[in-house]
C-alpha atoms as a PDB file:
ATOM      1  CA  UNK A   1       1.255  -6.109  11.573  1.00  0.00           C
ATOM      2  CA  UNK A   2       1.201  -2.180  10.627  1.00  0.00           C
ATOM      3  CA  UNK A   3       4.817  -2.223  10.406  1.00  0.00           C
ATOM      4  CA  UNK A   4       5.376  -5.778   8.332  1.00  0.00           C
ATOM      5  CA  UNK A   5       2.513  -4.191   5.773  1.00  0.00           C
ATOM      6  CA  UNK A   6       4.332  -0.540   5.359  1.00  0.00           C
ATOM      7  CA  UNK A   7       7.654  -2.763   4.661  1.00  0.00           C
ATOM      8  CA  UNK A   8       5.480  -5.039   2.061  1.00  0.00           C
ATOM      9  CA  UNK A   9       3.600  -2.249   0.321  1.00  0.00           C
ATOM     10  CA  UNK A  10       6.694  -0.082  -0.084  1.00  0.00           C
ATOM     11  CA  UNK A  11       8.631  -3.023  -1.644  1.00  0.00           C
ATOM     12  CA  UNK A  12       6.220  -4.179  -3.686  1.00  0.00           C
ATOM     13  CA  UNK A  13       5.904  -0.458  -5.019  1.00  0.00           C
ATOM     14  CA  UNK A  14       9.924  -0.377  -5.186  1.00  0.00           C
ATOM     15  CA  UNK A  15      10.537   2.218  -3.068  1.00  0.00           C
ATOM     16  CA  UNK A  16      13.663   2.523  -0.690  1.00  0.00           C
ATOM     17  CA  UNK A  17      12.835   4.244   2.935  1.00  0.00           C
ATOM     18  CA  UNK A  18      14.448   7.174   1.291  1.00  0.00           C
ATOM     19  CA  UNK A  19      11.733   7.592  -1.761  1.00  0.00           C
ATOM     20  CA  UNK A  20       9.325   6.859   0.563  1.00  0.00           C
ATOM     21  CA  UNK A  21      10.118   9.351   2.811  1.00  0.00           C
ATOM     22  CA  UNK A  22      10.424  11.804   0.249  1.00  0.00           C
ATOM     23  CA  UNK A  23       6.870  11.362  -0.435  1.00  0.00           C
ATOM     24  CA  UNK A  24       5.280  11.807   2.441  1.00  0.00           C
ATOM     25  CA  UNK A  25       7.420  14.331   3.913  1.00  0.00           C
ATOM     26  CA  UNK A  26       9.640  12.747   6.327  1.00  0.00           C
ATOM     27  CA  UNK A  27      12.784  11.521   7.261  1.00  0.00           C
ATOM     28  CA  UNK A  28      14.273   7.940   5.971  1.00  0.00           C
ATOM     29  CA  UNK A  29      14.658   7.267   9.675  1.00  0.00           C
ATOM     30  CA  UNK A  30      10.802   7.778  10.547  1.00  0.00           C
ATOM     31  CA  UNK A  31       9.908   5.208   8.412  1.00  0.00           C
ATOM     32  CA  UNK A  32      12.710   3.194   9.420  1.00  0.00           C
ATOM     33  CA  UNK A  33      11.505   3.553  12.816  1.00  0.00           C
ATOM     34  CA  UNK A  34       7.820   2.807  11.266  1.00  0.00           C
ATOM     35  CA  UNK A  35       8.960  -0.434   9.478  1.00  0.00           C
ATOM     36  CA  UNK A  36      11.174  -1.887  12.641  1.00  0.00           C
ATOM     37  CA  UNK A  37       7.985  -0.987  15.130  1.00  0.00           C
ATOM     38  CA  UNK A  38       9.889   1.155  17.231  1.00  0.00           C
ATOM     39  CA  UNK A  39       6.651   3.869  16.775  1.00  0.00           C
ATOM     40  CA  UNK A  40       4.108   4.350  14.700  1.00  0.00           C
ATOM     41  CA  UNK A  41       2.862   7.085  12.164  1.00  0.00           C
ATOM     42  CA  UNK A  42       0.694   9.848  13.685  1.00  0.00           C
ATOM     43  CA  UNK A  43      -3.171   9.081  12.806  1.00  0.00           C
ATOM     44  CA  UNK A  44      -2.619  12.402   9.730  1.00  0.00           C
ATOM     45  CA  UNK A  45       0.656  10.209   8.359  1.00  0.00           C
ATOM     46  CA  UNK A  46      -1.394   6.891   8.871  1.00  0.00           C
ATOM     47  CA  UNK A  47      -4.010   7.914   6.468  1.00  0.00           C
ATOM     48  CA  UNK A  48      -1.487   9.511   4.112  1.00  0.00           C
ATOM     49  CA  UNK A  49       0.408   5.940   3.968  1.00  0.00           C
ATOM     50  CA  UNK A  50      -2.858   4.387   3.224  1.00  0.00           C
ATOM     51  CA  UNK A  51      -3.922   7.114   0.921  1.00  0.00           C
ATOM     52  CA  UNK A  52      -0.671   6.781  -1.157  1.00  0.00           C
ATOM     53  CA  UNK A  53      -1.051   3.456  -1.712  1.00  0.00           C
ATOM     54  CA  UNK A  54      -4.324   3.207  -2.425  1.00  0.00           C
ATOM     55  CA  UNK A  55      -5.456   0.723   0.339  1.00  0.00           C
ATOM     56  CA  UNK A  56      -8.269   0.859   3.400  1.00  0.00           C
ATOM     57  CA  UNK A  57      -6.526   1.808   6.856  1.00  0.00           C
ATOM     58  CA  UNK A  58      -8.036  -1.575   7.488  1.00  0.00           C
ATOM     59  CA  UNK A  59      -5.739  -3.299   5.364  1.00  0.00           C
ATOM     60  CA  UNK A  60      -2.784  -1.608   6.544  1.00  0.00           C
ATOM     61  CA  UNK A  61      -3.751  -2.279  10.125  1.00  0.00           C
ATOM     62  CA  UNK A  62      -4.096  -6.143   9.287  1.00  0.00           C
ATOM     63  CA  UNK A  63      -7.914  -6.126   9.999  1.00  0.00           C
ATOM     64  CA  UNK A  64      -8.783  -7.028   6.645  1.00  0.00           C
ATOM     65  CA  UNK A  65      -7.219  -8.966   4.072  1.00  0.00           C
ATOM     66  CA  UNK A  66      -8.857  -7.912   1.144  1.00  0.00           C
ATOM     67  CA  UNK A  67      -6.335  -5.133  -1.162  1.00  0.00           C
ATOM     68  CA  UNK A  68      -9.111  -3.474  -3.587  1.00  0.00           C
ATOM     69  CA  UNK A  69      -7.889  -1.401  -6.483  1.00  0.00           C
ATOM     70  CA  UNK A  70      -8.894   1.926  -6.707  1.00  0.00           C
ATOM     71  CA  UNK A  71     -10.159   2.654 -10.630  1.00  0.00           C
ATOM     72  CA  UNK A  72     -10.779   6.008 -10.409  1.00  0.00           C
ATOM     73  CA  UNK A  73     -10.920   7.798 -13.543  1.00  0.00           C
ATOM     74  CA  UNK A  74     -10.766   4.351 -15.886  1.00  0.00           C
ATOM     75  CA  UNK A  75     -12.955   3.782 -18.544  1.00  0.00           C
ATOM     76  CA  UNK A  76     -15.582   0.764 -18.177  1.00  0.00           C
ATOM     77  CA  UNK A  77     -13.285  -1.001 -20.836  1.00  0.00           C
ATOM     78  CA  UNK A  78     -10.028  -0.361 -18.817  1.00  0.00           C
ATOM     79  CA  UNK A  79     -11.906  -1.655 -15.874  1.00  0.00           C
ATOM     80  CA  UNK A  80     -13.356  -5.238 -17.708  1.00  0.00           C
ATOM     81  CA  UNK A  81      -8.986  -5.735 -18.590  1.00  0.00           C
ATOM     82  CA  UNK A  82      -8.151  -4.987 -15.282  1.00  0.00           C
ATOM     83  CA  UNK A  83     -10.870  -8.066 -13.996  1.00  0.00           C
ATOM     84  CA  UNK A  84      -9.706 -10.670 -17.364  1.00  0.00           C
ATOM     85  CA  UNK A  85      -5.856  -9.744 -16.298  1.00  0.00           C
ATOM     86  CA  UNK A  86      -6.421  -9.896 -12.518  1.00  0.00           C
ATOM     87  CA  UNK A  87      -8.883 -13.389 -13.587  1.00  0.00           C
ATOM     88  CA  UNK A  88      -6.044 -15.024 -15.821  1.00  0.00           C
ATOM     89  CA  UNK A  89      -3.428 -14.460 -12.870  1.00  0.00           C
ATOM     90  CA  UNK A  90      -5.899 -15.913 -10.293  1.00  0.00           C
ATOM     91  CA  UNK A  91      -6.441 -18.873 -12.544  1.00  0.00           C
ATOM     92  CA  UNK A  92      -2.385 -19.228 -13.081  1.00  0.00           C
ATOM     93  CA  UNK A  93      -1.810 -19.977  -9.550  1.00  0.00           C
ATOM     94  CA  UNK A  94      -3.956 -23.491  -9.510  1.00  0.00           C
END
């Protein structure tokens, strides 16, 4: 599950193994490895994967299903679009 949900999140942020290694400082092939379950990210790198894209190490783990969004530093107004946008998508899939 870890590995499927590293693969999902960095394709849904459009990064190649390469960006994301950039990142978090290391090699395409460790997150290669990461991604095809051959090992997994040291408990430090585990928390920097979840911490760079803003999701619980629950989430990443597969324990929980819920993806919050972080909306640090937004404005109450900011935060009511985010809900109608978020709402109107929600609604769009009935």
């Amino acid at each position: 599950m870890l590995e499927e949900n590293i693969k999902m999140l960095r394709k849904s942020f459009s990064l190649s193994q390469v960006e994301l290694a950039h990142v978090l400082g290391v090699s395409k092939q460790c997150v290669s490895n990461w991604e095809n379950g051959y090992i997994q990210p040291s408990l430090d790198m585990f928390i920097k994967i979840a911490q760079y894209f803003n999701v619980s190490t629950d989430y990443l783990l597969g324990l929980s299903k819920s993806n919050p969004i972080s909306t640090d530093g937004l404005s109450e107004k900011e935060i009511a679009h985010i809900k109608l946008i978020v709402q109107d998508m929600l609604a769009n899939k009935k």
